[in-house]
PDB file of N, CA and C in Angstrom:
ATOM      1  N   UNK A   1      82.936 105.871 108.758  1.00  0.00           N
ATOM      2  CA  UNK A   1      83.433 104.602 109.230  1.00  0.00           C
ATOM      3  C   UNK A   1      83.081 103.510 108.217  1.00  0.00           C
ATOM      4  N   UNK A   2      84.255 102.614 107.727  1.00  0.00           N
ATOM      5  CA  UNK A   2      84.016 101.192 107.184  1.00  0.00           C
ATOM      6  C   UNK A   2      83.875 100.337 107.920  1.00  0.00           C
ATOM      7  N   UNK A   3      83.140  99.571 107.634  1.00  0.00           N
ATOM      8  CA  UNK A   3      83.008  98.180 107.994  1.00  0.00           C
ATOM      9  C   UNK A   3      84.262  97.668 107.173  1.00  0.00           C
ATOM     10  N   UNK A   4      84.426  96.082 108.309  1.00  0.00           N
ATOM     11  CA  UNK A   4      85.693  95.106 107.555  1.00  0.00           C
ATOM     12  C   UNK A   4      85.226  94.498 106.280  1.00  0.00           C
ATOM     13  N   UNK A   5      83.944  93.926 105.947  1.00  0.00           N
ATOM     14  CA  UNK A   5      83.662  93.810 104.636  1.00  0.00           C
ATOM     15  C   UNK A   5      83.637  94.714 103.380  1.00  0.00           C
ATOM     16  N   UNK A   6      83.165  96.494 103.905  1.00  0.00           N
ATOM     17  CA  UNK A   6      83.338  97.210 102.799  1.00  0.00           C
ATOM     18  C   UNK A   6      84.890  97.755 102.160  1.00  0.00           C
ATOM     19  N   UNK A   7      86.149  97.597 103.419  1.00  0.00           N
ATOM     20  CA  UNK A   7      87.339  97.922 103.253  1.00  0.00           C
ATOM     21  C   UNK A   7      87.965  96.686 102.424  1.00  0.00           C
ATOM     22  N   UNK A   8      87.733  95.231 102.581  1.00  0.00           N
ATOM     23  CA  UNK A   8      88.249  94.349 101.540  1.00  0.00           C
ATOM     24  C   UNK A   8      87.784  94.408 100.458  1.00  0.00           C
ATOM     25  N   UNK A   9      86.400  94.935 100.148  1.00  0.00           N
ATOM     26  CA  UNK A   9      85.831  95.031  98.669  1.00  0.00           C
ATOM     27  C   UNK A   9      86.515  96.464  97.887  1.00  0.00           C
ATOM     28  N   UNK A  10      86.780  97.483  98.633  1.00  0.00           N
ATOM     29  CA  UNK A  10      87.731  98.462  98.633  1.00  0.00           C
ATOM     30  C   UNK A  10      89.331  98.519  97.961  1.00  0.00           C
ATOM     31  N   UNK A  11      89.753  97.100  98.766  1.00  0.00           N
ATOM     32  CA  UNK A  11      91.145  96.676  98.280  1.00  0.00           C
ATOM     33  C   UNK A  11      91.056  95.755  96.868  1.00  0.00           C
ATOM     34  N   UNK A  12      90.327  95.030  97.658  1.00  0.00           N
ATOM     35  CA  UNK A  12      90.453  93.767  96.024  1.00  0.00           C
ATOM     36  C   UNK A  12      90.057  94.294  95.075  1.00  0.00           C
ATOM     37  N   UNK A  13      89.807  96.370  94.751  1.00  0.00           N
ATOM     38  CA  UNK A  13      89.828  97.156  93.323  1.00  0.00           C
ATOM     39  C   UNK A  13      90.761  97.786  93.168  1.00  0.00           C
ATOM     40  N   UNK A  14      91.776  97.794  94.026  1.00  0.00           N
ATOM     41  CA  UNK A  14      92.567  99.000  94.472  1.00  0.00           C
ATOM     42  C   UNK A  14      94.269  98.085  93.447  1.00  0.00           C
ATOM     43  N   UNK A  15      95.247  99.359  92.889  1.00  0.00           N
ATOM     44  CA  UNK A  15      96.790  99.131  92.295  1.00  0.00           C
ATOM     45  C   UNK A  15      97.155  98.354  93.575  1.00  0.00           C
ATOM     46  N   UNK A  16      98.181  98.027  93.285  1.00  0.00           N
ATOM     47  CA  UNK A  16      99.047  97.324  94.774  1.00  0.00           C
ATOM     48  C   UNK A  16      99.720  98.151  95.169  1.00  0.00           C
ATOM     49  N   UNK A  17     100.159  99.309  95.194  1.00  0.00           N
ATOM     50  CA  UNK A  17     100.475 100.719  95.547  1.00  0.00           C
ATOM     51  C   UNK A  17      99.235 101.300  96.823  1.00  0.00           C
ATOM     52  N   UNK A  18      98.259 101.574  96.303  1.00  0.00           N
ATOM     53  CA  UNK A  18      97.024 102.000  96.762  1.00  0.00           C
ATOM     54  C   UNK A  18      97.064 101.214  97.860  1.00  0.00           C
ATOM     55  N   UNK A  19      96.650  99.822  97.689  1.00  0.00           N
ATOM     56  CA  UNK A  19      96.097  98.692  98.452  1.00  0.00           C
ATOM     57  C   UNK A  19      97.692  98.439 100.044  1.00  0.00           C
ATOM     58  N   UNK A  20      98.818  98.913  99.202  1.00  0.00           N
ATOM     59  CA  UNK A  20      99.787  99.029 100.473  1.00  0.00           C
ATOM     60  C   UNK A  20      99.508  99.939 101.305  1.00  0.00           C
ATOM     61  N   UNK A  21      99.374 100.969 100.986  1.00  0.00           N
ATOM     62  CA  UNK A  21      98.816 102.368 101.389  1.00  0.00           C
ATOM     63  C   UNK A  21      98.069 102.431 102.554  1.00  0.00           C
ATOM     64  N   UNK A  22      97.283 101.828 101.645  1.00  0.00           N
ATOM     65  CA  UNK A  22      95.605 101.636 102.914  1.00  0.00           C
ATOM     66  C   UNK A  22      95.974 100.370 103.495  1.00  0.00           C
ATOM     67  N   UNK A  23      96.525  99.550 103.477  1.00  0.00           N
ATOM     68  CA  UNK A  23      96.618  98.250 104.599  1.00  0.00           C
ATOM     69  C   UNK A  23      97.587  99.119 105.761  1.00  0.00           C
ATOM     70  N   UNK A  24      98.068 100.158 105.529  1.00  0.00           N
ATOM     71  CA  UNK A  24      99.048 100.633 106.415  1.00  0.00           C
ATOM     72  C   UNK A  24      98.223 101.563 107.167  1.00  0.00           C
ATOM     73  N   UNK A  25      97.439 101.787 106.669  1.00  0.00           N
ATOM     74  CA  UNK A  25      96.408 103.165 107.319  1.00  0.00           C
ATOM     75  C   UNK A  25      95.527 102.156 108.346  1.00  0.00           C
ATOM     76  N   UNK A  26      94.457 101.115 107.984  1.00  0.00           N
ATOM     77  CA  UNK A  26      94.152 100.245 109.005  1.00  0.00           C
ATOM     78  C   UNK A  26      94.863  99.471 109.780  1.00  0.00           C
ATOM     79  N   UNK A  27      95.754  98.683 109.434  1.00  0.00           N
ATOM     80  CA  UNK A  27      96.412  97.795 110.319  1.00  0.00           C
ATOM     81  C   UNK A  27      97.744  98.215 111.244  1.00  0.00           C
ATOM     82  N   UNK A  28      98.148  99.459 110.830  1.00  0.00           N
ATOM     83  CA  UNK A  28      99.172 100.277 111.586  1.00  0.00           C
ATOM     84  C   UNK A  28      98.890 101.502 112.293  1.00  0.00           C
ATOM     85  N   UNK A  29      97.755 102.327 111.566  1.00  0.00           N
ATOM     86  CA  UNK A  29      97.667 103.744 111.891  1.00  0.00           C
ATOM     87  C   UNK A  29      98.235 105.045 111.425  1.00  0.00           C
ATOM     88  N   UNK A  30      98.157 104.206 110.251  1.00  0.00           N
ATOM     89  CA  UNK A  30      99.541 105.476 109.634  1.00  0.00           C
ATOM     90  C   UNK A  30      98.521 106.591 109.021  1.00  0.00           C
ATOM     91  N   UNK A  31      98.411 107.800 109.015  1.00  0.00           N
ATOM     92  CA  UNK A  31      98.511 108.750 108.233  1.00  0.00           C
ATOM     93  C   UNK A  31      98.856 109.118 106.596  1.00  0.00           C
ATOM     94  N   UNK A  32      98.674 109.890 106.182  1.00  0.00           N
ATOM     95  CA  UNK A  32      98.858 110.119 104.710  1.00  0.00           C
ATOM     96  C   UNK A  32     100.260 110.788 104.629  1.00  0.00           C
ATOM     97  N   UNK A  33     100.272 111.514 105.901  1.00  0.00           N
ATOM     98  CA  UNK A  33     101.895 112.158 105.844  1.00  0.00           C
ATOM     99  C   UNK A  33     103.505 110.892 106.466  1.00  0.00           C
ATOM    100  N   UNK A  34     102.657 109.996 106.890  1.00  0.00           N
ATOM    101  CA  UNK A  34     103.222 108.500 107.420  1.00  0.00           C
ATOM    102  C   UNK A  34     103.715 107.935 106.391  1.00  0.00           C
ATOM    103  N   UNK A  35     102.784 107.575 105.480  1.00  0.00           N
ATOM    104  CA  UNK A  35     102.375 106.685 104.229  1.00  0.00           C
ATOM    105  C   UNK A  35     103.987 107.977 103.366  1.00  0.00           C
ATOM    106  N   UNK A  36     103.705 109.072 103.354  1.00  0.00           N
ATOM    107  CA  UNK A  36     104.293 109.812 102.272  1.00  0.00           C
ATOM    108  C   UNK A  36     105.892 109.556 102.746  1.00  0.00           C
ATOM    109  N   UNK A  37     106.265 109.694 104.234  1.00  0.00           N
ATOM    110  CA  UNK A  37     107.443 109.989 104.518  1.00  0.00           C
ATOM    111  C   UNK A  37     108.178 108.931 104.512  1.00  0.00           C
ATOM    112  N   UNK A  38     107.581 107.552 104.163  1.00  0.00           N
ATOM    113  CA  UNK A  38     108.004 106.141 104.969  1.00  0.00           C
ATOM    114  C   UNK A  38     109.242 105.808 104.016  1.00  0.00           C
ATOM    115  N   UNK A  39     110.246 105.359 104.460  1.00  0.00           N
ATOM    116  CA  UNK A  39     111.226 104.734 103.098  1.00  0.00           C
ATOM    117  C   UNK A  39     111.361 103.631 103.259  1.00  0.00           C
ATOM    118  N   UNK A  40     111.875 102.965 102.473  1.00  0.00           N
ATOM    119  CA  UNK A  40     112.164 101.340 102.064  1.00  0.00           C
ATOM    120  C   UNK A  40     113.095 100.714 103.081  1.00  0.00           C
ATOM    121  N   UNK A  41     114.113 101.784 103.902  1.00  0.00           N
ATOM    122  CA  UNK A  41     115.317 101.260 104.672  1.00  0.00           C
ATOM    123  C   UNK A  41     114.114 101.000 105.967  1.00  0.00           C
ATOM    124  N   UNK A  42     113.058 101.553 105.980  1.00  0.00           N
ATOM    125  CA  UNK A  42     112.158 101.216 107.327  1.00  0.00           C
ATOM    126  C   UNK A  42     111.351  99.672 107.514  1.00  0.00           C
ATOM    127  N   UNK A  43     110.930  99.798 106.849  1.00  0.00           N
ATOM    128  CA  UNK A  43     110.493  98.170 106.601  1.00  0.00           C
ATOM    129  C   UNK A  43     111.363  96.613 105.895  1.00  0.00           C
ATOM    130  N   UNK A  44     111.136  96.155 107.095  1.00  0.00           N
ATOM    131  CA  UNK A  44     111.872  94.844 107.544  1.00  0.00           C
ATOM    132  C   UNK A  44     110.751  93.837 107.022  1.00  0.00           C
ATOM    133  N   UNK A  45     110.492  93.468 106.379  1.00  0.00           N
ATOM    134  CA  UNK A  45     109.666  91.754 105.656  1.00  0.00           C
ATOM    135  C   UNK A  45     109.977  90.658 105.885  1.00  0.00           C
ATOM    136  N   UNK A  46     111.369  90.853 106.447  1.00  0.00           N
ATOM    137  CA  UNK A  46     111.559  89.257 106.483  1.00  0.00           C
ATOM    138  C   UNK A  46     111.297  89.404 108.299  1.00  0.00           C
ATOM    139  N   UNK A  47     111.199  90.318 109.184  1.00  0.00           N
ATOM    140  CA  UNK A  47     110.334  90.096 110.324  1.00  0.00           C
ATOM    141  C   UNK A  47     109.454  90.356 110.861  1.00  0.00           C
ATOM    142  N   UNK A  48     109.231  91.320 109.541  1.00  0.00           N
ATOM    143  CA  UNK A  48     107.564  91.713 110.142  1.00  0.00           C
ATOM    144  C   UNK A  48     107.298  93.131 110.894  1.00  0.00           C
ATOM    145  N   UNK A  49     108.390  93.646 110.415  1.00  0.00           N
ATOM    146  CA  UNK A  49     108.427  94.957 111.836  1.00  0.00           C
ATOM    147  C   UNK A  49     108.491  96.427 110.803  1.00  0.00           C
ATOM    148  N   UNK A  50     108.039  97.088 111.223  1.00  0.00           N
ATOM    149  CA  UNK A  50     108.382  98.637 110.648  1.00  0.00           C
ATOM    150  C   UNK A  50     108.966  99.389 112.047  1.00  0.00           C
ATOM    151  N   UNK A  51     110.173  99.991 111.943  1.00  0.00           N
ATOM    152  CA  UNK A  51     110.732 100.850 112.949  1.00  0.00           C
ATOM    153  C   UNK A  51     110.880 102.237 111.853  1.00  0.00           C
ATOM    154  N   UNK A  52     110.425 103.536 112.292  1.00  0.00           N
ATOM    155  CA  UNK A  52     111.114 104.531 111.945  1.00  0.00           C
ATOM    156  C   UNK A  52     110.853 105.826 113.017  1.00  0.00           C
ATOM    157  N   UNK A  53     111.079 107.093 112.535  1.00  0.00           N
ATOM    158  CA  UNK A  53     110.748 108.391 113.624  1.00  0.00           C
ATOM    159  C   UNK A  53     109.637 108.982 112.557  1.00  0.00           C
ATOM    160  N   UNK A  54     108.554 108.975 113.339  1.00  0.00           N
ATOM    161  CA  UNK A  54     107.380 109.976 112.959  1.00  0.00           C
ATOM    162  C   UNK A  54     108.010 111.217 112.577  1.00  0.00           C
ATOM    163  N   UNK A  55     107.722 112.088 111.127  1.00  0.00           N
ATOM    164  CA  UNK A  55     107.882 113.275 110.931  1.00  0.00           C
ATOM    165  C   UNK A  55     107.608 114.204 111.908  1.00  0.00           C
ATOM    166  N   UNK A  56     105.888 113.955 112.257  1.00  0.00           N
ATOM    167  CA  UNK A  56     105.122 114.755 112.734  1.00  0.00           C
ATOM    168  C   UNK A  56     106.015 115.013 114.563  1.00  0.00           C
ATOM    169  N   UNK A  57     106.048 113.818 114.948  1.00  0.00           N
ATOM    170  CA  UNK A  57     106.205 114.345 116.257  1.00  0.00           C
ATOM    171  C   UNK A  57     108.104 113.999 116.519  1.00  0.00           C
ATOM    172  N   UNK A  58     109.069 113.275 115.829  1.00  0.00           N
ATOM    173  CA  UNK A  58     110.208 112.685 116.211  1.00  0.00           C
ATOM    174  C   UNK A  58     110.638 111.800 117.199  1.00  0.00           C
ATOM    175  N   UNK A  59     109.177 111.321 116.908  1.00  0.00           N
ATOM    176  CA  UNK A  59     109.395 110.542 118.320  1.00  0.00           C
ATOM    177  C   UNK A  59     109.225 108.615 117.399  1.00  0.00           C
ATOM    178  N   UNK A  60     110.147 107.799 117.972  1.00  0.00           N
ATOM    179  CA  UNK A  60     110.466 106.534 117.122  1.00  0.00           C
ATOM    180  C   UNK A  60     109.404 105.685 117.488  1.00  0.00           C
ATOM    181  N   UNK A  61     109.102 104.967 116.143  1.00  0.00           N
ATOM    182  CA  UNK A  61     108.041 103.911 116.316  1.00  0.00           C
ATOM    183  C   UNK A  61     108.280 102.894 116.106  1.00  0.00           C
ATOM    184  N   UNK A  62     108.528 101.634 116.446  1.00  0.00           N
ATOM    185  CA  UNK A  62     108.693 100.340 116.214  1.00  0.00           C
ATOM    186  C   UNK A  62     106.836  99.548 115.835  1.00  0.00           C
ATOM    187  N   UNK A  63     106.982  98.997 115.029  1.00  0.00           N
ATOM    188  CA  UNK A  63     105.270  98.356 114.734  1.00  0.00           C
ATOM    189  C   UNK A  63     105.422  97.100 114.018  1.00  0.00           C
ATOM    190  N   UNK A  64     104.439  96.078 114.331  1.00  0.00           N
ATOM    191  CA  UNK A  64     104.479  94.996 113.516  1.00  0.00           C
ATOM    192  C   UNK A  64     103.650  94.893 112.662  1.00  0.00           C
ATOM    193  N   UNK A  65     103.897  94.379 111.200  1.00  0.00           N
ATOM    194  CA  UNK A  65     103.314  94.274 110.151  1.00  0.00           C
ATOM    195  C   UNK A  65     102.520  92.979 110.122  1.00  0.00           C
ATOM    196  N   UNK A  66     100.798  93.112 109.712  1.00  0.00           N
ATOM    197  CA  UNK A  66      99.956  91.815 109.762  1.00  0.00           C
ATOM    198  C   UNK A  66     100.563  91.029 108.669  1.00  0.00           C
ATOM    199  N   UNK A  67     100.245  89.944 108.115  1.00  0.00           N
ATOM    200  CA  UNK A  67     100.973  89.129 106.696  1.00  0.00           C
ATOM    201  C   UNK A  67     100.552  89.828 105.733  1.00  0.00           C
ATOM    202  N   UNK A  68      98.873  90.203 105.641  1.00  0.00           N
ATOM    203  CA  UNK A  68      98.393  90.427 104.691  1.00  0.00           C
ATOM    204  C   UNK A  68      99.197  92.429 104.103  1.00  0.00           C
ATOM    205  N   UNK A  69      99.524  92.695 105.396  1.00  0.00           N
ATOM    206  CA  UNK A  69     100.151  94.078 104.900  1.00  0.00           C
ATOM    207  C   UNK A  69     101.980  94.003 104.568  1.00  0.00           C
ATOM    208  N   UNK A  70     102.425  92.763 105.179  1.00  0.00           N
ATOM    209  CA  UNK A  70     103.754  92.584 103.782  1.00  0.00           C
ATOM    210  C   UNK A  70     103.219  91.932 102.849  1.00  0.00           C
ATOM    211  N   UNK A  71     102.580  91.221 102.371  1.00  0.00           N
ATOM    212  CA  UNK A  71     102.552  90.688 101.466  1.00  0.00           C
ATOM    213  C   UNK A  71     102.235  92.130 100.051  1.00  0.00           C
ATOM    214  N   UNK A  72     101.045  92.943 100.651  1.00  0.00           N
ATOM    215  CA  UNK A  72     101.234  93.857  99.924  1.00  0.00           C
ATOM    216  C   UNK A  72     102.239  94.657  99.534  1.00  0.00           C
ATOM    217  N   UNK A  73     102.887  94.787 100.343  1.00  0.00           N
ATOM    218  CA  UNK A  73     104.189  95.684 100.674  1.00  0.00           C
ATOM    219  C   UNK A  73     104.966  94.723  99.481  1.00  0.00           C
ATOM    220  N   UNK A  74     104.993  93.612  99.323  1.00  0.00           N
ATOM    221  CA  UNK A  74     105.935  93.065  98.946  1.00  0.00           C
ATOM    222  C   UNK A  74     105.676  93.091  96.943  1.00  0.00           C
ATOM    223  N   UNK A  75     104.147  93.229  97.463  1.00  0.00           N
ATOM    224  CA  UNK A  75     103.913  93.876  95.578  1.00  0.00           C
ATOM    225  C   UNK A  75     104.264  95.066  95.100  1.00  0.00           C
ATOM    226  N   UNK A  76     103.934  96.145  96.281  1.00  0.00           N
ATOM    227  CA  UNK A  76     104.045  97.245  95.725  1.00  0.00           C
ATOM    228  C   UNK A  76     105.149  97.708  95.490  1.00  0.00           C
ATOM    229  N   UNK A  77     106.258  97.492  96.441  1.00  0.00           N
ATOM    230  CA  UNK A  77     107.602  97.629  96.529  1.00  0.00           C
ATOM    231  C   UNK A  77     108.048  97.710  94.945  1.00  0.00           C
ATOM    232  N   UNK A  78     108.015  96.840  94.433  1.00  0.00           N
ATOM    233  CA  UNK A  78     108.642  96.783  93.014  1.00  0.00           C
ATOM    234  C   UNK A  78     107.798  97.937  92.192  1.00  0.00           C
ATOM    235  N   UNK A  79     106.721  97.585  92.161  1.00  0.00           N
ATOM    236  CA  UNK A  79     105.294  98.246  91.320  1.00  0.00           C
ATOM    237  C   UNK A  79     105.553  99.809  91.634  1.00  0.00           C
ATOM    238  N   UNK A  80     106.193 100.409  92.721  1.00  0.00           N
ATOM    239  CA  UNK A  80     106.397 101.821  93.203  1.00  0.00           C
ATOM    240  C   UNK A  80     107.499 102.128  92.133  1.00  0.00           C
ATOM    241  N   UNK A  81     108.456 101.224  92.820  1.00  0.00           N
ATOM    242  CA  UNK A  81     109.853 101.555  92.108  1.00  0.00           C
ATOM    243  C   UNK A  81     109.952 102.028  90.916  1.00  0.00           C
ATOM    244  N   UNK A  82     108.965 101.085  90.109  1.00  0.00           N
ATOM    245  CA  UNK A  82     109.035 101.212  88.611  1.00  0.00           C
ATOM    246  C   UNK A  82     108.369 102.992  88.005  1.00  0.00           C
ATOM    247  N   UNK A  83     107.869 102.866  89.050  1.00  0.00           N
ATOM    248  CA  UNK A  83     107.058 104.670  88.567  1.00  0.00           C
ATOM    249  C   UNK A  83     108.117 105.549  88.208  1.00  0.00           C
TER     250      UNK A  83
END
């Protein structure tokens, strides 16, 4: 278990890739197989929402995104692409 101070000292070392990653793992609940399956048509930024269907179970998730996890989203997005 992290504490909320050791997970921001965590991020503020972390690519903006990484740091999307893991803001999605705390502030949503996502998984590594979540994180892997997620596509770009799922996330909405300009309201804040992620809707898609879990791999694992097919069952649909609607979720709202904190600021601080679009804002990442909104770095990495490009920063992914370019890979």
């Amino acid at each position: 278990m992290f504490e909320a101070d050791e997970i921001r000292l965590l991020l503020d070392k972390t690519d903006p890739v990484l740091r999307a990653q893991s803001l999605l793992g705390v502030n949503v609940g996502f998984g590594q197989t979540d994180v892997a399956g997620l596509s770009k048509s799922a996330i909405n930024l300009k309201t804040g929402w992620l809707g898609y269907v879990r791999q694992k179970t097919g069952i649909g998730r609607r979720v709202p995104l904190e600021p601080e996890t679009i804002k990442a989203l909104e770095d990495a997005i490009p920063a992914y692409s370019c890979a």
